[in-house]
Structure formats: structure tokens, C-alpha cells
Protein backbone atom coordinates (compact mmCIF):
# COMPACT_ATOMS: atom_id res chain seq x y z
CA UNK A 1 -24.01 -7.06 -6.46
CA UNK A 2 -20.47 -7.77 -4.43
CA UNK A 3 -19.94 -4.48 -2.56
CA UNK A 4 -18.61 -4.21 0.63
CA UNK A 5 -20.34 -2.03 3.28
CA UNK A 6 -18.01 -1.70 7.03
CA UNK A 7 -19.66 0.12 10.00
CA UNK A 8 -17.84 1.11 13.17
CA UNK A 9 -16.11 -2.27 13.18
CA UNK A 10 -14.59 -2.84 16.59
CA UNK A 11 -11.86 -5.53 17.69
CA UNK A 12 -9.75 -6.30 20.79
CA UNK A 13 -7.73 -8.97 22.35
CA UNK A 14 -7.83 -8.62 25.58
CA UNK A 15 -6.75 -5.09 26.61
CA UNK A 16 -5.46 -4.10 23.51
CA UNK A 17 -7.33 -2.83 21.40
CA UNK A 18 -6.85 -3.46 17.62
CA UNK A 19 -9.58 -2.05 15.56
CA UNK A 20 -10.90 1.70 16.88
CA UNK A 21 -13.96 2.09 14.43
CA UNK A 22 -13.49 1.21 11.33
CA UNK A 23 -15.99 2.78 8.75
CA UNK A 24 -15.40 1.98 4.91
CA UNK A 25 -17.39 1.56 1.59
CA UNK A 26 -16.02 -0.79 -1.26
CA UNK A 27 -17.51 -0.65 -4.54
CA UNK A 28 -18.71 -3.69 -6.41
CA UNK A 29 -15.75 -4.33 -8.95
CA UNK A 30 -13.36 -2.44 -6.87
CA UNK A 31 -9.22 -3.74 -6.52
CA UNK A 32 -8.99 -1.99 -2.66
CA UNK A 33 -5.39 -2.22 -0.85
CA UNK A 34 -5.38 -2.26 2.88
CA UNK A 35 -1.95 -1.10 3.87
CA UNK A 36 0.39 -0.37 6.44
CA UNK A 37 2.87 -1.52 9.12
CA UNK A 38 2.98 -4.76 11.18
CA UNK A 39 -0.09 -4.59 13.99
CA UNK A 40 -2.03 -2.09 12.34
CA UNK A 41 -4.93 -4.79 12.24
CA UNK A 42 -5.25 -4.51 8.35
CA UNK A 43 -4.89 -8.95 8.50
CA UNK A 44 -7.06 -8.85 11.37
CA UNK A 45 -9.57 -6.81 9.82
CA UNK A 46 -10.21 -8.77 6.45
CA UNK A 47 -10.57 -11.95 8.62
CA UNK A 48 -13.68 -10.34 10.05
CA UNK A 49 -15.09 -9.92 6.93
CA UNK A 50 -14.22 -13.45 5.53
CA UNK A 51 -15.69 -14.56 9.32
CA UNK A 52 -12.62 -15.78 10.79
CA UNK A 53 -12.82 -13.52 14.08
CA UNK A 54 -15.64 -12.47 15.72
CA UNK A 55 -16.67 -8.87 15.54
CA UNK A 56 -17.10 -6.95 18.89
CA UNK A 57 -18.99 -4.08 17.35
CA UNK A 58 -20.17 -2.86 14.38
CA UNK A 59 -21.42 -4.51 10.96
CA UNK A 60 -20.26 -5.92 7.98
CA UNK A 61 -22.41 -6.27 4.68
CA UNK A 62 -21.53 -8.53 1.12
CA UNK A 63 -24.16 -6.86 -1.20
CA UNK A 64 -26.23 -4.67 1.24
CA UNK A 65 -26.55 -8.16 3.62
CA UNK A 66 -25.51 -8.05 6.72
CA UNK A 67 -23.28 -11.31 7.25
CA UNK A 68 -22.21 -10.73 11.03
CA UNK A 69 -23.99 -13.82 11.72
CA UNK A 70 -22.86 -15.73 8.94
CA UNK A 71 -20.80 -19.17 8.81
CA UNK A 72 -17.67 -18.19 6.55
CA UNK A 73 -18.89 -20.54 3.83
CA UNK A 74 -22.01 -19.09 3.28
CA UNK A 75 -20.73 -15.08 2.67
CA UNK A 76 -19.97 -15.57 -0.70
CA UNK A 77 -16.10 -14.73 -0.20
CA UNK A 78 -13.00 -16.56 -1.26
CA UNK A 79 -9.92 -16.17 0.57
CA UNK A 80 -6.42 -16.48 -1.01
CA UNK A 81 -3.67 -16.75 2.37
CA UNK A 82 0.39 -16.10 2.44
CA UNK A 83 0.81 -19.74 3.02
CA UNK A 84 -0.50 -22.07 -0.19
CA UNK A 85 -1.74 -24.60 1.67
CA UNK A 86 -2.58 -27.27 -0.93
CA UNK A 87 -3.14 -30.44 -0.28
CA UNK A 88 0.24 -32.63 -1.09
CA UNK A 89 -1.03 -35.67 -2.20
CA UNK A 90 -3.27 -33.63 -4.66
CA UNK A 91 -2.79 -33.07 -8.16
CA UNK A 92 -3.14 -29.02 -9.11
CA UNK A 93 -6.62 -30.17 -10.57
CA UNK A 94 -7.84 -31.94 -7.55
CA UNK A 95 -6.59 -28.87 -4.91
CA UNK A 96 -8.40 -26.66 -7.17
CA UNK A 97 -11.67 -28.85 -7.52
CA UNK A 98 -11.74 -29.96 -3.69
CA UNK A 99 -14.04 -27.25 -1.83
CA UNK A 100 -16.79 -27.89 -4.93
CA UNK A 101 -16.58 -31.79 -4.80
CA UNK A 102 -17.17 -31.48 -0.91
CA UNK A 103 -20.14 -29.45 -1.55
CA UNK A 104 -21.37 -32.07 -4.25
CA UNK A 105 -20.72 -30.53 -7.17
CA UNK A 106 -21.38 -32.88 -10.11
CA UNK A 107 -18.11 -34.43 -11.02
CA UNK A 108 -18.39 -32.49 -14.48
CA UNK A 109 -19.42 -29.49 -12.98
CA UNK A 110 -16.26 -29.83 -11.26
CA UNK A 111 -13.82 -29.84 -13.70
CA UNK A 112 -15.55 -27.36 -16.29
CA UNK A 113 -14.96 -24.73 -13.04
CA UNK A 114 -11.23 -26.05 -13.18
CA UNK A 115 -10.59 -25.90 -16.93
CA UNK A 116 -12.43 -22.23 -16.87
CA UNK A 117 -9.43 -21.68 -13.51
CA UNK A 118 -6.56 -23.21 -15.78
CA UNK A 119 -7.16 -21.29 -18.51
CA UNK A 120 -7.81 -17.56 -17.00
CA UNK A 121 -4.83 -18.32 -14.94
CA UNK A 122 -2.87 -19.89 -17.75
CA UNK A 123 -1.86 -22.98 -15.90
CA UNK A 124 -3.34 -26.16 -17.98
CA UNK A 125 -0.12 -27.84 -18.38
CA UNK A 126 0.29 -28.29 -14.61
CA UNK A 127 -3.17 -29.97 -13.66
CA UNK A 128 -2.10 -33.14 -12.74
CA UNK A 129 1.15 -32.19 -11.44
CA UNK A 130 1.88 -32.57 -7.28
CA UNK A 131 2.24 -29.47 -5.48
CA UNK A 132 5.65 -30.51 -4.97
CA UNK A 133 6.49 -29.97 -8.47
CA UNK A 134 5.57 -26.94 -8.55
CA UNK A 135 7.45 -23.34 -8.74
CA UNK A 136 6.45 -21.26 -5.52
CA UNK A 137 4.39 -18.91 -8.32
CA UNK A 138 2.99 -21.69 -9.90
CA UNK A 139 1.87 -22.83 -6.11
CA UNK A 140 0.34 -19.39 -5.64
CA UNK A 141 -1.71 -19.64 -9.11
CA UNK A 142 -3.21 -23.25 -7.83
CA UNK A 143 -3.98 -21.45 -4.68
CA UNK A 144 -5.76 -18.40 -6.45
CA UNK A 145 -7.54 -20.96 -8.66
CA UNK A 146 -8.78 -22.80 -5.72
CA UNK A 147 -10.44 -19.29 -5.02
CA UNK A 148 -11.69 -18.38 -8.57
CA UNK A 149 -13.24 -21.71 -8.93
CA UNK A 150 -16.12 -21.19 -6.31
CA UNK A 151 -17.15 -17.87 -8.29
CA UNK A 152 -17.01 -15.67 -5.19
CA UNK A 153 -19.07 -11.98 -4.49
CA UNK A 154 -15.53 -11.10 -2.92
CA UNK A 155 -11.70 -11.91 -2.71
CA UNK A 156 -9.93 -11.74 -0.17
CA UNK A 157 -5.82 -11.79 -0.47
CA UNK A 158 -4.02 -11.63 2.65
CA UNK A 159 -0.71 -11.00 1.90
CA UNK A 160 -0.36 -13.51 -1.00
CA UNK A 161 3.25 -12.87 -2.57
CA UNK A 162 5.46 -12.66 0.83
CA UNK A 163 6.79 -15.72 -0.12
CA UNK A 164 7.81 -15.14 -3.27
CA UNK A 165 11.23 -13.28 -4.02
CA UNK A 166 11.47 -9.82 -5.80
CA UNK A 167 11.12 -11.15 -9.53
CA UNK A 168 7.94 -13.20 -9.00
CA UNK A 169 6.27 -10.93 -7.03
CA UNK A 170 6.50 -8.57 -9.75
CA UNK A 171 5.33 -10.93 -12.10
CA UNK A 172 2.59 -11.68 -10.27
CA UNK A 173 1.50 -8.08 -9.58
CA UNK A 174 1.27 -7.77 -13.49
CA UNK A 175 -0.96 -11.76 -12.76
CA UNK A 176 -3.51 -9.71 -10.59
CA UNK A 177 -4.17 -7.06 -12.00
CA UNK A 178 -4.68 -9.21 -15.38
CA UNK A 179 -7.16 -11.38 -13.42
CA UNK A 180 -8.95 -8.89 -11.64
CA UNK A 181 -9.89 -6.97 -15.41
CA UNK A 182 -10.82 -10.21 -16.74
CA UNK A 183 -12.72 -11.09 -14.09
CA UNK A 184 -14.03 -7.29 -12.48
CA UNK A 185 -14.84 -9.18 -9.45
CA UNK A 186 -14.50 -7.10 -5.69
CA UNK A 187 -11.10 -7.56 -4.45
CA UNK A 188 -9.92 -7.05 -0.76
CA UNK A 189 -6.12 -7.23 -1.07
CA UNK A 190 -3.73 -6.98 2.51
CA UNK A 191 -0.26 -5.75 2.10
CA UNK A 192 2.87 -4.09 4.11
CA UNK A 193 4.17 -3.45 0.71
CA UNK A 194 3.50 0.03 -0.35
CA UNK A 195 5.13 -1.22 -4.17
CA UNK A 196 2.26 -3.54 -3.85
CA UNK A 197 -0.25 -1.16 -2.79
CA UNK A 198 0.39 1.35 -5.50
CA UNK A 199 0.67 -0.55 -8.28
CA UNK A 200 -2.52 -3.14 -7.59
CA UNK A 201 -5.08 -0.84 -6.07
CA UNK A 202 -8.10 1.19 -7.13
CA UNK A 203 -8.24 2.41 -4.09
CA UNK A 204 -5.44 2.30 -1.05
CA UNK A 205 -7.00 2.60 2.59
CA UNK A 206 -3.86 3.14 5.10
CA UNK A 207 -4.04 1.65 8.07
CA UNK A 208 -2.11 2.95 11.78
CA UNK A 209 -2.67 1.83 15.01
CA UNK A 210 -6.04 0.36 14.52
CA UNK A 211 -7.50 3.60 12.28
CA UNK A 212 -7.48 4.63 8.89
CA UNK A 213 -5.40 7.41 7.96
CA UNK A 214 -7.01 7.76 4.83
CA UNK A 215 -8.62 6.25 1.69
CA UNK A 216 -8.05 7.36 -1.91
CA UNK A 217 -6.38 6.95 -5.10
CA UNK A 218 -2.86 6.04 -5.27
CA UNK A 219 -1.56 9.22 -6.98
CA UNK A 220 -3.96 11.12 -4.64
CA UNK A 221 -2.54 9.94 -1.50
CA UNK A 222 1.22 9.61 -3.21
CA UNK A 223 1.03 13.41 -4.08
CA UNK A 224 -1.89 14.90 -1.81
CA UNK A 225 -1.06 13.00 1.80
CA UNK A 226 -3.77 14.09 4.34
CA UNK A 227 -0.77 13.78 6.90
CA UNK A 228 2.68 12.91 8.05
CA UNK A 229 2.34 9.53 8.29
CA UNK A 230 0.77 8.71 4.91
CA UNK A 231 3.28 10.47 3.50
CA UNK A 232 6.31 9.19 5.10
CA UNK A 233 4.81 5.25 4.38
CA UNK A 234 3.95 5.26 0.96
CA UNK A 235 7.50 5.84 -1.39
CA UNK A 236 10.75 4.76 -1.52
CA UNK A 237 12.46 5.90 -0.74
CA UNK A 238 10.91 7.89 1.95
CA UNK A 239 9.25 11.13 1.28
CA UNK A 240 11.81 13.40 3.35
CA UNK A 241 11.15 15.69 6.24
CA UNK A 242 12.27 18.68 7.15
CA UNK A 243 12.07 20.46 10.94
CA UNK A 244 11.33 24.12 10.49
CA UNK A 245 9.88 27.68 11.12
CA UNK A 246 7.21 30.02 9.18
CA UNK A 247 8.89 33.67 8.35
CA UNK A 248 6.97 35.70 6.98
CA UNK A 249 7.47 36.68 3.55
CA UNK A 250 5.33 38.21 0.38
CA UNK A 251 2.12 38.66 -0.06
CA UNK A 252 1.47 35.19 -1.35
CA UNK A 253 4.40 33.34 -0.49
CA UNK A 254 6.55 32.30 2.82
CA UNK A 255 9.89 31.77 4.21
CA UNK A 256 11.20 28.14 5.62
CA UNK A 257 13.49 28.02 7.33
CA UNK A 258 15.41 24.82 8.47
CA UNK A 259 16.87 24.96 10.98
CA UNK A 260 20.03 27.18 10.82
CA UNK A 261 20.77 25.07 7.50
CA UNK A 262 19.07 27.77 4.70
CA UNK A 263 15.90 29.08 3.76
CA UNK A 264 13.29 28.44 1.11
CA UNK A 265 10.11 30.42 -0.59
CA UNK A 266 7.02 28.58 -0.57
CA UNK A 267 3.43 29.52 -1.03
CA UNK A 268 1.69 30.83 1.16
CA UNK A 269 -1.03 27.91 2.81
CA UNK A 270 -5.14 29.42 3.17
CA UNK A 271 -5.14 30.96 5.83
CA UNK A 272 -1.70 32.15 6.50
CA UNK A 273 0.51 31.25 8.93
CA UNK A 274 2.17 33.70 11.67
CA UNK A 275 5.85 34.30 11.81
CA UNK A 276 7.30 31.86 13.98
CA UNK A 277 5.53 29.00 13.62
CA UNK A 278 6.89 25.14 14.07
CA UNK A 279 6.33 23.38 10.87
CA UNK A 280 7.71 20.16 8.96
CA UNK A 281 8.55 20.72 5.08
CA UNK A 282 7.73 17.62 3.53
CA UNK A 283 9.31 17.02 0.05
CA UNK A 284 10.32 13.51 -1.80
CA UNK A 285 13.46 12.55 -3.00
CA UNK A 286 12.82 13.41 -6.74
CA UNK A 287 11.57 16.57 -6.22
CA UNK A 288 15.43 18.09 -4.43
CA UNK A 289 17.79 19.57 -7.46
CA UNK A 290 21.09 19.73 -6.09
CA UNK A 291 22.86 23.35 -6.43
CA UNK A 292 25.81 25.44 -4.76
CA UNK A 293 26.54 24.91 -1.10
CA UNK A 294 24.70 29.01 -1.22
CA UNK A 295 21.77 27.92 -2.80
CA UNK A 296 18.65 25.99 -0.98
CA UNK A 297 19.56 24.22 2.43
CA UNK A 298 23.10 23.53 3.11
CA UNK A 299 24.18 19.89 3.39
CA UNK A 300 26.88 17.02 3.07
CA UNK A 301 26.63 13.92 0.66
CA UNK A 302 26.96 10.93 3.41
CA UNK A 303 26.17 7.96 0.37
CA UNK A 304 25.72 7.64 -2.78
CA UNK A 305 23.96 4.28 -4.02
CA UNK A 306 24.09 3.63 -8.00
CA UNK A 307 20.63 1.97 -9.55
CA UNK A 308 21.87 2.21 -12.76
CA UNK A 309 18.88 4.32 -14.29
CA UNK A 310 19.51 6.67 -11.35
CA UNK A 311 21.63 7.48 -7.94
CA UNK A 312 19.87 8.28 -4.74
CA UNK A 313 21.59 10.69 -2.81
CA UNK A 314 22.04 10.31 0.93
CA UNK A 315 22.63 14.00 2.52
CA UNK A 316 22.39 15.18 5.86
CA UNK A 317 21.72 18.89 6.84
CA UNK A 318 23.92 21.40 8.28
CA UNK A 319 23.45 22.00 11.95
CA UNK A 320 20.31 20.05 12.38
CA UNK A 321 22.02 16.80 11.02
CA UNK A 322 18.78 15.92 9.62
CA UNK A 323 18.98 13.43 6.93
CA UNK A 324 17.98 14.00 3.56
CA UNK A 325 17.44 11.19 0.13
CA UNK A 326 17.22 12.72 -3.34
CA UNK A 327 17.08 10.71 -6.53
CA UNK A 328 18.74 11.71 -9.00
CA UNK A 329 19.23 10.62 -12.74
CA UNK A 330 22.20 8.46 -13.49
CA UNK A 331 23.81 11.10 -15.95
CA UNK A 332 23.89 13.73 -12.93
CA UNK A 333 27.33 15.43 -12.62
CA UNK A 334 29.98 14.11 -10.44
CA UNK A 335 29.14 13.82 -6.16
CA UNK A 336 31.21 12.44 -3.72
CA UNK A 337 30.89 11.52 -0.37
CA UNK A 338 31.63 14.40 1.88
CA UNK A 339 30.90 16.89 -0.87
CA UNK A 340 29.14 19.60 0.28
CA UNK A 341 26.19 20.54 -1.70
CA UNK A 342 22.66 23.07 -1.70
CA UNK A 343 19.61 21.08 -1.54
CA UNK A 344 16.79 22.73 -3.88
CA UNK A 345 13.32 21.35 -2.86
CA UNK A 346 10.78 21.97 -5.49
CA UNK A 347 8.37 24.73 -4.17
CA UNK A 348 5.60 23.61 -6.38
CA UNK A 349 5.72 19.52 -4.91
CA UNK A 350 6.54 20.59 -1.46
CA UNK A 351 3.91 19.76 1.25
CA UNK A 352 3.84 21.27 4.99
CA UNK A 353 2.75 19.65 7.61
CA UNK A 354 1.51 21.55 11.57
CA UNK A 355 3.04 20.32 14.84
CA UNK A 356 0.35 17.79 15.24
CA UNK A 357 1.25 16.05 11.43
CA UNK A 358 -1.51 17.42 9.78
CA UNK A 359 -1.17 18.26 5.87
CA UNK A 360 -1.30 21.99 5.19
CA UNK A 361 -2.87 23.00 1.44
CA UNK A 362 0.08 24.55 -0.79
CA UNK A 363 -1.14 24.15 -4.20
């Protein structure tokens, strides 16, 4: 058993408070993403579960054991940090081996848990290579070995491909994932990335201000957000919103309107809402068609950036000014900046959202 049990877990420095109550349940086997912005205490959370920082309240438990009281080295975790760290004067075979030998590991012992490393992480030719002569990937596989060797209940990754640039860090997302199927072990994985988050995780928890948003499947919380800010931080790029008020309209449908800029037909959320009502239109870049400047909401192209298999679209409302992204595909008709154009959201991927950010049920 490797789950992951968290109960109320409470941290401050000082006055500041960093972690409000944390409760969260990780499955044994389970890739989990904590994610979000800079000082959300995602970092400073997983360092209280590998025993790094003392917990002020609450409890954390490795396979139903509580471990609040436990020295690091004895929870059964491994911990895989932005910075390498490896040992210079070390070959790759010797970092790797070094936290066994200290614990007196037979010598043979030793480097059967190395070779078994080497070869799941397909790095056999570099064993007695220097860190030194190593690629900054190849520095991060040593370091991950240096984790698998010890055969740990739980891994911990805090932010472990920062220092690469864009090419290996895809490469190694495709490294992960590879390991953690081979392996099925618990994974605890930290992240500002929201690439990262979606294309590693099981599960994504999303962290603000010392709370989780909300926890969930990827595609759950890429197309079902429980509220403004989980859907504004995970996509790119951003999902758009829209400043607004309820009409009313149909029996089962709505009115939007935005602002002086057009109006739309949506469903009608459970409950209804009254004529009048502030709201925010949430809808993502893919899901705007562009149309006549009398169709949709009214806007002006601002920029237009080429990707080659597409062209996101950079618009700004009328009136409001409000900006706007849409992606289009790279065989889309001719824009220009300063055209003026009809944004089209797609009623059946739009999402509202109350004054207070709160997800409204559409579909």
C-alpha cells in the first residue's frame, strides 16, 4: 500500500499564512499534479509530506500511517528536486548508489538496484560518466534514478524540468509518464506548468492562495471548471472572458449580452436566472468562429500570431475593449490587423460564471 491520506493540513510563516486546510486523498498508483501560480504553497506543501517542514496542524498518512512524527528517511518517500544536485566527483553509478551504500547496502545489492535504475531509465552507457559530462536531461535521469533506486511507497517531484528548455522538457514528459506505467508507483508531481499538469496527471489538484480550487481529471477540470479561476489557469492560451448581463429569452434558452458589443443565445442554467443579472461568459479560444461584423459580438483583430498548424487571433471588443484570443486553423481565410470581425462563441462549450466566479451548469 503507497496511498496518500492529507487532513486539514495547516502551515504559516509567521503571519502569513500559507496552507488554509488542506484535505486530499491520493490513491495508491496514482500520477497527481499539484498546480498553480507562484506562492500558492503547492512546493511548500509536498515538503510536508516528504518531512521537510513541520506541520502546524493536521495529519499526513503513507499507507494509512500517520508519519507526522517521522524522520524524512524513514516515510518511505523519494524526492526528485528542480536542482540535480549530484555529487561532482561521482560517477552517474556512484550518485545513484550513494543513499543505499550509506545505509549499508551490500556492495552487490548496490549495484543490482543501479543496473535495474539504468536500464528502466535507459541510461547504462553513462554510469561511469561525471556529472559534468552530462546533458542537463541526462542529469535529471541520474537524479530520478537516485530516487527509483531506494524503491520508494511515494515520489515526490518538485518541479523537476524548470531547468530544462522547451524540447527536453517535452521529452521528458513522454520519460515520466513511461516510468510511472512501468513502475505504477504513487507519484506527487509540483508544477506552475499547466502543459505539464495536463499532460502528466491522473489527477490535477489546483492550488490558490493556500486552498484547493479543485481536484479532478484533466479533461474534467479543462472542460467542466468549478470556477473562474480554474478556468482562466489551465489553457493556453487563456480561456477568454466575457463581462455581461442575463436577458431573458425562451423558454429554455437566454440572452448575453456583452456589453454594448452584441448578443448571444445560450441555454438556459437550472434554475434560471432573472433579467438583469451580472454574469461572465466564459468561452476558450477554439471554441469562437469568426463571422460578419453583424453576427456574434462585434470586435477588431489587434494581432495575428502564425503557429504554422494554426493562427491565434488577438481581438478586442467593441465598446468594452475587452480582449478576446481565438485559435484558428492555419487555412482560415484572410484577417488583418484592424479588420473588423463578429466573434461566434460556441453556445454548446460556453461556460458562465456569477459575480462571485462561481461556475454556472449549461450543459
Amino acid at each position: 500500500m503507497s496511498d496518500l491520506r492529507l487532513r486539514g493540513i495547516r502551515k504559516s510563516f509567521g503571519a502569513v499564512e500559507v496552507l488554509r486546510g488542506i484535505d486530499l486523498d491520493i490513491a495508491e498508483g496514482e500520477f497527481t499534479v499539484f498546480v498553480g501560480p507562484s506562492g500558492c504553497g503547492k512546493s511548500t506543501l509536498l515538503r510536508m509530506i516528504a518531512g521537510l517542514e513541520d506541520i502546524d496542524d493536521g495529519e499526513v498518512a503513507i499507507a494509512g500511517t500517520r508519519v507526522n512524527e517521522i524522520a524524512p528517511a524513514e516515510r518511505g518517500i523519494a524526492m526528485v528536486f528542480q536542482s540535480y544536485a549530484l555529487y561532482p566527483h561521482m560517477t552517474v553509478a556512484q550518485n545513484m548508489g550513494f543513499a543505499l551504500k550509506m545505509a549499508g547496502q551490500p556492495r552487490k545489492a548496490v549495484d543490482a538496484a543501479v543496473a535495474r535504475a539504468a536500464a528502466i531509465l535507459q541510461i547504462e552507457p553513462l554510469l561511469e560518466r561525471k556529472p559534468r559530462e552530462l546533458s542537463g536531461g541526462q542529469r535529471q535521469r541520474v537524479a530520478i534514478g537516485r530516487a527509483i533506486v531506494r524503491k520508494p511507497a511515494v515520489f515526490l517531484f518538485d518541479e523537476p524540468l524548470s531547468n530544462l528548455d522547451a524540447a527536453l522538457r517535452v521529452q521528458m514528459r513522454i520519460e515520466l509518464s513511461r516510468l510511472h506505467k512501468e513502475l505504477g508507483s504513487t507519484m506527487v508531481y509540483v508544477t506552475h506548468d499547466q502543459v505539464e499538469a495536463m499532460t502528466l496527471g491522473d489527477r490535477i489538484a489546483v492550488f490558490n492562495g493556500g486552498r484547493i480550487e479543485q481536484v479532478g481529471a484533466p479533461l474534467e477540470l479543462y472542460t467542466r471548471p468549478a470556477n473562474q479561476f480554474v478556468a482562466g489557469f489551465l489553457g493556453s492560451p487563456r480561456m477568454n472572458f466575457i463581462r455581461g448581463q442575463a436577458l431573458a429569452g425562451g423558454s429554455a434558452t437566454m440572452k448575453f449580452e456583452a456589453q454594448g458589443a452584441g448578443l448571444i443565445e445560450l441555454p438556459l442554467p437550472p434554475g434560471g436566472r432573472p433579467a438583469g443579472a451580472d454574469l461572465v461568459l466564459g468561452v476558450r479560444p477554439e471554441h469562437i468562429g469568426v463571422g460578419r461584423v453583424d453576427e456574434g459580438l462585434a470586435a477588431r483583430i489587434e494581432l495575428l500570431e502564425h503557429l504554422g498548424d494554426s493562427v491565434i487571433v488577438h481581438a478586442a471588443l467593441d465598446s468594452s475593449n475587452e480582449p478576446v484570443a481565438l485559435r484558428l486553423s492555419a487555412d482560415h481565410g484572410a484577417l488583418a490587423a484592424g479588420q473588423r470581425i463578429g466573434l461566434v462563441p460556441q453556445a454548446a462549450h460556453a461556460l458562465l460564471f456569477d459575480a462571485s466566479g462561481r461556475a454556472l451548469a449549461l450543459h
